[in-house]
PDB file of N, CA and C in Angstrom:
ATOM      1  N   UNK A   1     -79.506  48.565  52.761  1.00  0.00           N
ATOM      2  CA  UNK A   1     -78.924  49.681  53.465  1.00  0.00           C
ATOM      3  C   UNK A   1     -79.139  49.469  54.965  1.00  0.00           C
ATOM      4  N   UNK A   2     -78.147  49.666  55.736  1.00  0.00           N
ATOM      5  CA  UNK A   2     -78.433  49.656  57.502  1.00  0.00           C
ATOM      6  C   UNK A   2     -79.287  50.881  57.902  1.00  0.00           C
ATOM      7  N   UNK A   3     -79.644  50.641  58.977  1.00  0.00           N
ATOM      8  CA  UNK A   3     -80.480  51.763  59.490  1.00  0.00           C
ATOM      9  C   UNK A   3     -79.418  53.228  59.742  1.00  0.00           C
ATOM     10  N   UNK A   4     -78.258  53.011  60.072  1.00  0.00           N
ATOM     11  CA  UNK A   4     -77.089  53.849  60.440  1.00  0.00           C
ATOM     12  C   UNK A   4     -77.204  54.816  59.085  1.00  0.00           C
ATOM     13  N   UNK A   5     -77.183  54.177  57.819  1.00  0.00           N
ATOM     14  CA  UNK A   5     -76.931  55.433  56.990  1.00  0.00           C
ATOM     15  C   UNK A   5     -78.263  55.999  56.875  1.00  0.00           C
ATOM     16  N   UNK A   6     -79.425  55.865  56.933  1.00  0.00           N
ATOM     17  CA  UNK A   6     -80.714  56.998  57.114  1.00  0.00           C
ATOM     18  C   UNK A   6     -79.942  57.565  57.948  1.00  0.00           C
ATOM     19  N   UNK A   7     -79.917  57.365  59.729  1.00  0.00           N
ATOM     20  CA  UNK A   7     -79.689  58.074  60.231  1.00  0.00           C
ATOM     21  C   UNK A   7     -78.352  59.355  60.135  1.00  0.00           C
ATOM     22  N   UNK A   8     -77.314  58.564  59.569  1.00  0.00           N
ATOM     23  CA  UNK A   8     -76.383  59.567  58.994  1.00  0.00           C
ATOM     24  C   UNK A   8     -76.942  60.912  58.421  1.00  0.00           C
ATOM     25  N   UNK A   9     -77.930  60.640  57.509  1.00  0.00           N
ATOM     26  CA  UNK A   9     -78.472  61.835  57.202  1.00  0.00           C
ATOM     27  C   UNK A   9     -79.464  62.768  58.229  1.00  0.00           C
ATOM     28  N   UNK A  10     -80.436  61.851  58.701  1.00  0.00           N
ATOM     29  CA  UNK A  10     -81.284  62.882  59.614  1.00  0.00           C
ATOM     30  C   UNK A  10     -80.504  63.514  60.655  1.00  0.00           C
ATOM     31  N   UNK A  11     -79.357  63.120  61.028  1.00  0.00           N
ATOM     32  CA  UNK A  11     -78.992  63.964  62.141  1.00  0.00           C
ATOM     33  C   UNK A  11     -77.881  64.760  61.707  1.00  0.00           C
ATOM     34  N   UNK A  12     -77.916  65.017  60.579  1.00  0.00           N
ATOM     35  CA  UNK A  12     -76.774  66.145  59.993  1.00  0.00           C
ATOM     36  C   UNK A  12     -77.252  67.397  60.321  1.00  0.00           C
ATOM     37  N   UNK A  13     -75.958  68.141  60.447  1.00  0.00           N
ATOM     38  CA  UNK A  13     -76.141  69.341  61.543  1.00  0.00           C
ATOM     39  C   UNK A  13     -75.253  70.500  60.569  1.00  0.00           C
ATOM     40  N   UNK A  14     -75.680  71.129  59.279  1.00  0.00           N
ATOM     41  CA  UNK A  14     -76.935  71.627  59.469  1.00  0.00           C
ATOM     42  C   UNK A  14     -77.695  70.379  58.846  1.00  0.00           C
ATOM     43  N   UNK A  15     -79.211  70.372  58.910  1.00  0.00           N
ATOM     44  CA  UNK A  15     -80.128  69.004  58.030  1.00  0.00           C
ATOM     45  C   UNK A  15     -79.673  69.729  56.654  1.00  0.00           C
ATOM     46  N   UNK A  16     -79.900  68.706  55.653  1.00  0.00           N
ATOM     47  CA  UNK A  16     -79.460  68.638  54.280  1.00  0.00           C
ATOM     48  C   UNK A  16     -80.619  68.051  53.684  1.00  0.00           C
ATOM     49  N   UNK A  17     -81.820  68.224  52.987  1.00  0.00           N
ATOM     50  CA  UNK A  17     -82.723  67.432  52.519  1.00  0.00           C
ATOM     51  C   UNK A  17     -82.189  66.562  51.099  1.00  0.00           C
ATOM     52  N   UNK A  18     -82.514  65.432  51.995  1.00  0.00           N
ATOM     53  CA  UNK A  18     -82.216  64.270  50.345  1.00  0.00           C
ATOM     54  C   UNK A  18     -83.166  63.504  49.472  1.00  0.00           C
ATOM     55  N   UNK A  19     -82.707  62.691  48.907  1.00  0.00           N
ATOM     56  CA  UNK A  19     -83.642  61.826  48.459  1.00  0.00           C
ATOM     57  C   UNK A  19     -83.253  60.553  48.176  1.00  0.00           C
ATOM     58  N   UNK A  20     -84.459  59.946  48.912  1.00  0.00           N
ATOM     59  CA  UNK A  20     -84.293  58.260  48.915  1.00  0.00           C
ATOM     60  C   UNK A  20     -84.439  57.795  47.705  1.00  0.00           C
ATOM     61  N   UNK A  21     -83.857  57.138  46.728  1.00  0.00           N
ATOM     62  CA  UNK A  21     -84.181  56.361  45.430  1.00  0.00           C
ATOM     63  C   UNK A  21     -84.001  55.043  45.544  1.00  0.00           C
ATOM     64  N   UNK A  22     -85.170  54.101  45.310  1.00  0.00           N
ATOM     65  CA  UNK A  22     -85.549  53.024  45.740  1.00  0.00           C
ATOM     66  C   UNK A  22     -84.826  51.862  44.262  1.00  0.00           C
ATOM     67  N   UNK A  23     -85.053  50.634  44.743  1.00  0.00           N
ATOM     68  CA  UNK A  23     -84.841  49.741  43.623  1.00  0.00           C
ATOM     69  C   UNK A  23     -86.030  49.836  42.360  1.00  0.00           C
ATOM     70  N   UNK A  24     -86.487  50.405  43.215  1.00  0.00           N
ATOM     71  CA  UNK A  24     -87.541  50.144  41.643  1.00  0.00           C
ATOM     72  C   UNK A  24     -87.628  51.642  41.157  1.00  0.00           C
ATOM     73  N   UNK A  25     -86.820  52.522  41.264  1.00  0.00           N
ATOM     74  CA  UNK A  25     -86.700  54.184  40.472  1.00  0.00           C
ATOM     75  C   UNK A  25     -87.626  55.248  41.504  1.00  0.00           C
ATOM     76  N   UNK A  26     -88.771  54.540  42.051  1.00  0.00           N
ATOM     77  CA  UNK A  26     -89.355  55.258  43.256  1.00  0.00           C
ATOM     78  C   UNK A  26     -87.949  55.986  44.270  1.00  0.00           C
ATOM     79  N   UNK A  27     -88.502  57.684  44.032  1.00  0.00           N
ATOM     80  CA  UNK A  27     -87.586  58.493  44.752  1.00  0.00           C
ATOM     81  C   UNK A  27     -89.010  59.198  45.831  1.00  0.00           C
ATOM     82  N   UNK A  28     -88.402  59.553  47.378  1.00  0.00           N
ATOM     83  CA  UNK A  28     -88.791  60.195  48.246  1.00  0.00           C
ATOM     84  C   UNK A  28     -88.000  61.322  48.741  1.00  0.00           C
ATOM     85  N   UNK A  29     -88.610  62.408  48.490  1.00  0.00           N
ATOM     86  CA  UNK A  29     -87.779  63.625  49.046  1.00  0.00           C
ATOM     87  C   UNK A  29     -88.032  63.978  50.215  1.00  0.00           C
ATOM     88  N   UNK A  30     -87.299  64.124  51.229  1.00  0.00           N
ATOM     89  CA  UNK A  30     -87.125  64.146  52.344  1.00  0.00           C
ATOM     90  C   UNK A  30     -86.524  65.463  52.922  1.00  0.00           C
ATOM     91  N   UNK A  31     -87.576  66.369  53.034  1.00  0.00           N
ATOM     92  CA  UNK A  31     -87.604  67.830  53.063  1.00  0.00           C
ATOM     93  C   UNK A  31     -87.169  68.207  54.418  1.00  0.00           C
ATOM     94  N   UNK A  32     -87.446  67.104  55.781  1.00  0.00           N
ATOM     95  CA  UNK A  32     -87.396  67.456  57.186  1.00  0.00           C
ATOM     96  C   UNK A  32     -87.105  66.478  58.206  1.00  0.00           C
ATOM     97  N   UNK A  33     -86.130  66.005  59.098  1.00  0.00           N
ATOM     98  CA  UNK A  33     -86.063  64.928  59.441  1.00  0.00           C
ATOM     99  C   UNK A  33     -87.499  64.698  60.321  1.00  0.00           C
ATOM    100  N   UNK A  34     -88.441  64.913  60.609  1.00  0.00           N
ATOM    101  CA  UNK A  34     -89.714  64.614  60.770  1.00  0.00           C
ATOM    102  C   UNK A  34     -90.391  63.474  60.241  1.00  0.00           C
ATOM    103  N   UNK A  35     -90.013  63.524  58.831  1.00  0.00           N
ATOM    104  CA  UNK A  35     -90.835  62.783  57.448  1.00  0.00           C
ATOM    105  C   UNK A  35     -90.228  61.463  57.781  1.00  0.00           C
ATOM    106  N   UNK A  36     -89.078  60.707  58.452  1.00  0.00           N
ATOM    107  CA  UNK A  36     -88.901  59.846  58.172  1.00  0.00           C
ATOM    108  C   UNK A  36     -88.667  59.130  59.781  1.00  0.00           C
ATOM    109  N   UNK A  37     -89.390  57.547  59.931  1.00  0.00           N
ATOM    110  CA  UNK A  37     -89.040  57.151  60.986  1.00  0.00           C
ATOM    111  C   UNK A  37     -88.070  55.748  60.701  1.00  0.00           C
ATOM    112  N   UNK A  38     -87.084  55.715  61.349  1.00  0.00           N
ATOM    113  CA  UNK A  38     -85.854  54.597  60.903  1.00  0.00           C
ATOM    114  C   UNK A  38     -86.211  53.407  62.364  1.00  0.00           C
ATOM    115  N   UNK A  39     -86.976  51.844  61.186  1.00  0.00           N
ATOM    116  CA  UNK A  39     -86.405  50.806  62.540  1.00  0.00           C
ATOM    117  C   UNK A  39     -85.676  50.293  61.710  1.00  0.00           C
ATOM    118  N   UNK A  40     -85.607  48.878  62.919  1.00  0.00           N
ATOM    119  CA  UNK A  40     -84.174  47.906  62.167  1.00  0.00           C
ATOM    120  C   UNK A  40     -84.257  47.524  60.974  1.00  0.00           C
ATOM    121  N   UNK A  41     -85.230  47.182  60.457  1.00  0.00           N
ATOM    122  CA  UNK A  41     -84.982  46.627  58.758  1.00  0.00           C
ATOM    123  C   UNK A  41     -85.865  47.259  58.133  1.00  0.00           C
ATOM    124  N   UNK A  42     -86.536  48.908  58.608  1.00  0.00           N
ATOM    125  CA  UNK A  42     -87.424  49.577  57.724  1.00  0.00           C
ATOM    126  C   UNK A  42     -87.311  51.015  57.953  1.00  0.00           C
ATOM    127  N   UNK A  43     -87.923  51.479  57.449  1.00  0.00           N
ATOM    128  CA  UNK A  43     -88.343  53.010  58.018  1.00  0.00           C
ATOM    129  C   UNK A  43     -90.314  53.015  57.205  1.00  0.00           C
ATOM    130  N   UNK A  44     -90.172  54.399  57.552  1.00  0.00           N
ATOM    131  CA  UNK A  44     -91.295  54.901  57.223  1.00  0.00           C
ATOM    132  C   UNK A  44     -91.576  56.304  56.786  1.00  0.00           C
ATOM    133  N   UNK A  45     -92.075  56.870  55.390  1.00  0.00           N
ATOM    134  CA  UNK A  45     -92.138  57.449  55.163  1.00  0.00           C
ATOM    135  C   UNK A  45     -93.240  58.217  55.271  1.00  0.00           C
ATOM    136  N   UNK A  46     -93.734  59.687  55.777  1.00  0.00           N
ATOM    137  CA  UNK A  46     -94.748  60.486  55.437  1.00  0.00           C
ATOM    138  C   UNK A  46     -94.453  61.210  54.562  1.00  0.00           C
ATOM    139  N   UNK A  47     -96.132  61.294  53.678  1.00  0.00           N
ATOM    140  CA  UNK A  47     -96.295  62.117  52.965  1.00  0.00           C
ATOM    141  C   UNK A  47     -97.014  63.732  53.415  1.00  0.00           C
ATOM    142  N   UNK A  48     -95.931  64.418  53.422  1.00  0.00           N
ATOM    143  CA  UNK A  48     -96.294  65.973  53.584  1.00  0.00           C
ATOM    144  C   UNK A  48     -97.428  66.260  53.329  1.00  0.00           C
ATOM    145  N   UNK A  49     -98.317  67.604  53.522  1.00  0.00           N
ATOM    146  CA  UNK A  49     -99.421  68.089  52.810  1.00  0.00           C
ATOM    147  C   UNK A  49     -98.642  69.757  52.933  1.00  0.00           C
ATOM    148  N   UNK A  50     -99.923  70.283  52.480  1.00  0.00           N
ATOM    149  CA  UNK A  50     -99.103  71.683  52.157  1.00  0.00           C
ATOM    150  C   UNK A  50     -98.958  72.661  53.606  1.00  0.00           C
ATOM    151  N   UNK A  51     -99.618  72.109  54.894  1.00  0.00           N
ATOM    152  CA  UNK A  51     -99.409  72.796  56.080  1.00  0.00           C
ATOM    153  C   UNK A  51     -97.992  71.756  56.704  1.00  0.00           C
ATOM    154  N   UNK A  52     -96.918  72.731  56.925  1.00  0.00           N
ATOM    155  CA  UNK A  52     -96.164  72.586  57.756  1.00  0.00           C
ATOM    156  C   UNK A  52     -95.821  71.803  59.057  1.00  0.00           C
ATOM    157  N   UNK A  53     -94.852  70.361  58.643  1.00  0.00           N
ATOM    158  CA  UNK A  53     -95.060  69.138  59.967  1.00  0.00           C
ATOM    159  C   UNK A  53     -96.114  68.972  59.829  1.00  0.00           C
ATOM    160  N   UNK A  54     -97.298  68.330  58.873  1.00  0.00           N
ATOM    161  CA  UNK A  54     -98.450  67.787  58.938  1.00  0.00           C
ATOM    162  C   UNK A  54     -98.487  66.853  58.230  1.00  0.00           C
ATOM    163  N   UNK A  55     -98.618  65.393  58.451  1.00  0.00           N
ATOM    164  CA  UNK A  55     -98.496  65.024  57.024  1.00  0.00           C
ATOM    165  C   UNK A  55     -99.787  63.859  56.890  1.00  0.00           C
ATOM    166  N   UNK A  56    -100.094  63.503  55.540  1.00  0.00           N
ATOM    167  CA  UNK A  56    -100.869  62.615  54.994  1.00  0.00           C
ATOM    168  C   UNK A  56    -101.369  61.564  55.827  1.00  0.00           C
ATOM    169  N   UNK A  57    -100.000  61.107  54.914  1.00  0.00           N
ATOM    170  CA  UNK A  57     -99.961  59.457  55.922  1.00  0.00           C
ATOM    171  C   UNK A  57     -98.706  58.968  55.645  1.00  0.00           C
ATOM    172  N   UNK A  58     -98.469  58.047  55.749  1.00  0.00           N
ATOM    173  CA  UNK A  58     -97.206  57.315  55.767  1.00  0.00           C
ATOM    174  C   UNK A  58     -97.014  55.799  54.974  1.00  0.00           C
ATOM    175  N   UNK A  59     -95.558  55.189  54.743  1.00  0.00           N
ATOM    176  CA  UNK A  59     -95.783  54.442  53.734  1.00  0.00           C
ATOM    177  C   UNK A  59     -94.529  53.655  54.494  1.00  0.00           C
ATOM    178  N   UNK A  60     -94.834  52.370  54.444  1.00  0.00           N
ATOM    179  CA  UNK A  60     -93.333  51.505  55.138  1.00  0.00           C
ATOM    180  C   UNK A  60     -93.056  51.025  54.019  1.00  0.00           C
ATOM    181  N   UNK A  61     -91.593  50.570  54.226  1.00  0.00           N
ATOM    182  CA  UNK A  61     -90.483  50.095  53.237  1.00  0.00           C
ATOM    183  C   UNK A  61     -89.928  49.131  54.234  1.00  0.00           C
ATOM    184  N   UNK A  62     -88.933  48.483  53.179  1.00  0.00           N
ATOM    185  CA  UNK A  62     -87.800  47.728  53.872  1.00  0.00           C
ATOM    186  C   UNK A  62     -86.605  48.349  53.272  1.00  0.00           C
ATOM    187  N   UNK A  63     -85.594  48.657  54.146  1.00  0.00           N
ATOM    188  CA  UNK A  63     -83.855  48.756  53.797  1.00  0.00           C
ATOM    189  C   UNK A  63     -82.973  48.656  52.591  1.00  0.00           C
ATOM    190  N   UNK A  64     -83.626  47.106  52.830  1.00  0.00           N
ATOM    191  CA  UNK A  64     -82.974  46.697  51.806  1.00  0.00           C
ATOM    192  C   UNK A  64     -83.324  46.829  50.232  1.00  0.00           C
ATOM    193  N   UNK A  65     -84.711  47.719  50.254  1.00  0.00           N
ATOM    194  CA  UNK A  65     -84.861  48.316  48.190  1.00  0.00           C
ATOM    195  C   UNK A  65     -84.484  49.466  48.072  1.00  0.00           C
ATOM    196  N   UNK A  66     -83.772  49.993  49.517  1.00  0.00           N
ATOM    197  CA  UNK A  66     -82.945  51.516  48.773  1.00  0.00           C
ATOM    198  C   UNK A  66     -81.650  51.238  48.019  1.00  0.00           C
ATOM    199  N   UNK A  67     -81.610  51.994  47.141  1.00  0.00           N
ATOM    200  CA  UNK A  67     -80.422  51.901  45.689  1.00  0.00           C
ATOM    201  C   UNK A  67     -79.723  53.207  46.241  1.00  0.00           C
ATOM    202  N   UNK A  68     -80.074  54.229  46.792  1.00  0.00           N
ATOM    203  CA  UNK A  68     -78.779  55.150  47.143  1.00  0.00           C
ATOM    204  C   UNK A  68     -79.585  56.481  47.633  1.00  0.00           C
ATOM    205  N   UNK A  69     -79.308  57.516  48.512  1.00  0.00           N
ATOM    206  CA  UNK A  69     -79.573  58.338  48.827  1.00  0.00           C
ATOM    207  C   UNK A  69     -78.864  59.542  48.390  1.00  0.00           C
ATOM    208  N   UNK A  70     -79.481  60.678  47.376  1.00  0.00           N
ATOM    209  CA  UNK A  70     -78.441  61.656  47.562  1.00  0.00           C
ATOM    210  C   UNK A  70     -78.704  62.965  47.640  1.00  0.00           C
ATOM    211  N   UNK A  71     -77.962  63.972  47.947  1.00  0.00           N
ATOM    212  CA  UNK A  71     -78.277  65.430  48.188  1.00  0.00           C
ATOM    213  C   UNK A  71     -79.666  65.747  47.412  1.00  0.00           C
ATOM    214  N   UNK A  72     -80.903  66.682  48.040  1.00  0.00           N
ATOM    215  CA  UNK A  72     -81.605  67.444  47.034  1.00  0.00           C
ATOM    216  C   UNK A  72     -81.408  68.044  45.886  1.00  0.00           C
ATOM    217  N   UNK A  73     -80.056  68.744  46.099  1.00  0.00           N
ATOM    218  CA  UNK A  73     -79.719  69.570  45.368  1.00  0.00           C
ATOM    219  C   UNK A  73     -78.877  69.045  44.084  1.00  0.00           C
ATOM    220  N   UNK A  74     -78.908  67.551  44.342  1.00  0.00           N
ATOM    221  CA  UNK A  74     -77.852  66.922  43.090  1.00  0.00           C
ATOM    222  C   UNK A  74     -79.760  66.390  41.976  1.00  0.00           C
ATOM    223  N   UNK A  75     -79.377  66.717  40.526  1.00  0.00           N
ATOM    224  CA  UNK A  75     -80.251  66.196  39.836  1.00  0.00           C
ATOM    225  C   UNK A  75     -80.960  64.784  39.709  1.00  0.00           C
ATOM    226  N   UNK A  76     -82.305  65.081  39.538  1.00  0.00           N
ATOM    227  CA  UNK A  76     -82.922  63.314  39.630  1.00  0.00           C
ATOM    228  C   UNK A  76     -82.189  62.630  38.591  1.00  0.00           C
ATOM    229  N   UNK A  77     -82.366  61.183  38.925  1.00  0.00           N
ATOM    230  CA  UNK A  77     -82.136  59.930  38.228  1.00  0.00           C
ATOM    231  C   UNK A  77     -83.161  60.634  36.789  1.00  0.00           C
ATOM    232  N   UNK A  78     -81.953  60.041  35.411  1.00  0.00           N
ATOM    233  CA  UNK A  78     -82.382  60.107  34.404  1.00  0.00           C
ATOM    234  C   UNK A  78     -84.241  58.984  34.348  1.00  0.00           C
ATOM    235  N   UNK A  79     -84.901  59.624  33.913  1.00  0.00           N
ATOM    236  CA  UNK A  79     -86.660  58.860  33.537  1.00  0.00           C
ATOM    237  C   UNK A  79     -87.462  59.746  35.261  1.00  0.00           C
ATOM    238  N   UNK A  80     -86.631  60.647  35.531  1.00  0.00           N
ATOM    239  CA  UNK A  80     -87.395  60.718  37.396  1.00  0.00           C
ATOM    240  C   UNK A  80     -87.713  62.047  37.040  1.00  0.00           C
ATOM    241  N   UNK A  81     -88.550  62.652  37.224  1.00  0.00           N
ATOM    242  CA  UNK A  81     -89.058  64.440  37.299  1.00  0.00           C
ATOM    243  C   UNK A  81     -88.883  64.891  38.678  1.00  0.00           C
ATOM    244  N   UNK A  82     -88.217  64.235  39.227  1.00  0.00           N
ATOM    245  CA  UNK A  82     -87.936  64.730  40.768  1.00  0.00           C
ATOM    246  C   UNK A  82     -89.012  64.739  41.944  1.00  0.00           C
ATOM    247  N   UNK A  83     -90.245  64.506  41.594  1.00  0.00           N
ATOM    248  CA  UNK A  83     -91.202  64.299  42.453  1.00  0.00           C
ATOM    249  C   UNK A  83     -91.436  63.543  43.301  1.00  0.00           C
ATOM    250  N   UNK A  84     -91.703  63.075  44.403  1.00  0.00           N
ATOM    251  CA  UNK A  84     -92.269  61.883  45.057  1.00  0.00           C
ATOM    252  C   UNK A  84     -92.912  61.309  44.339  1.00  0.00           C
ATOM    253  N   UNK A  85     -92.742  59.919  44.218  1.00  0.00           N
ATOM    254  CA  UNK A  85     -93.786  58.846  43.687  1.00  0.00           C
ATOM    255  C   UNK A  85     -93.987  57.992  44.897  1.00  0.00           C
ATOM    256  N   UNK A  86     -94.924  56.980  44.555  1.00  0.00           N
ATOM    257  CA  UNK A  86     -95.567  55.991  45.929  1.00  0.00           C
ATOM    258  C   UNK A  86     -95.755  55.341  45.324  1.00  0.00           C
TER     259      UNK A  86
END
């Protein structure tokens, strides 16, 4: 995936929370464009805690093991309970 389509999403106006689903079934829900930082062949994900814009820690990826991004509101991948995994 290019860096252009993350950003497609974080700067949607209104924000739309999605979810990243990775090559290997690993999904990240992406509640705030905060949670996610986009470079050229990665981003980075934080993990939320339960106070507001605060988060854990964070987890890098590369681009290229995302399998597709889609609305929150569309149902998880069949075997997924919708949760963040790491």
């Amino acid at each position: 995936m290019r860096p252009e389509d993350l950003v497609f999403w974080l700067r949607a106006a209104p924000f739309v929370p999605f979810r990243i689903v990775m090559n290997s079934g690993t999904t990240f829900e992406v509640r705030h464009p905060e949670m996610l930082v986009i470079m050229r062949t990665s981003f980075v994900y934080f993990v939320p805690t339960d106070e507001p814009l605060v988060y854990d820690r964070g987890h890098m990826f590369g681009l290229v093991l995302i399998e597709r991004i889609d609305p929150v509101a569309a149902p998880p991948a069949a075997g997924s309970n919708g949760a963040a995994r790491a």
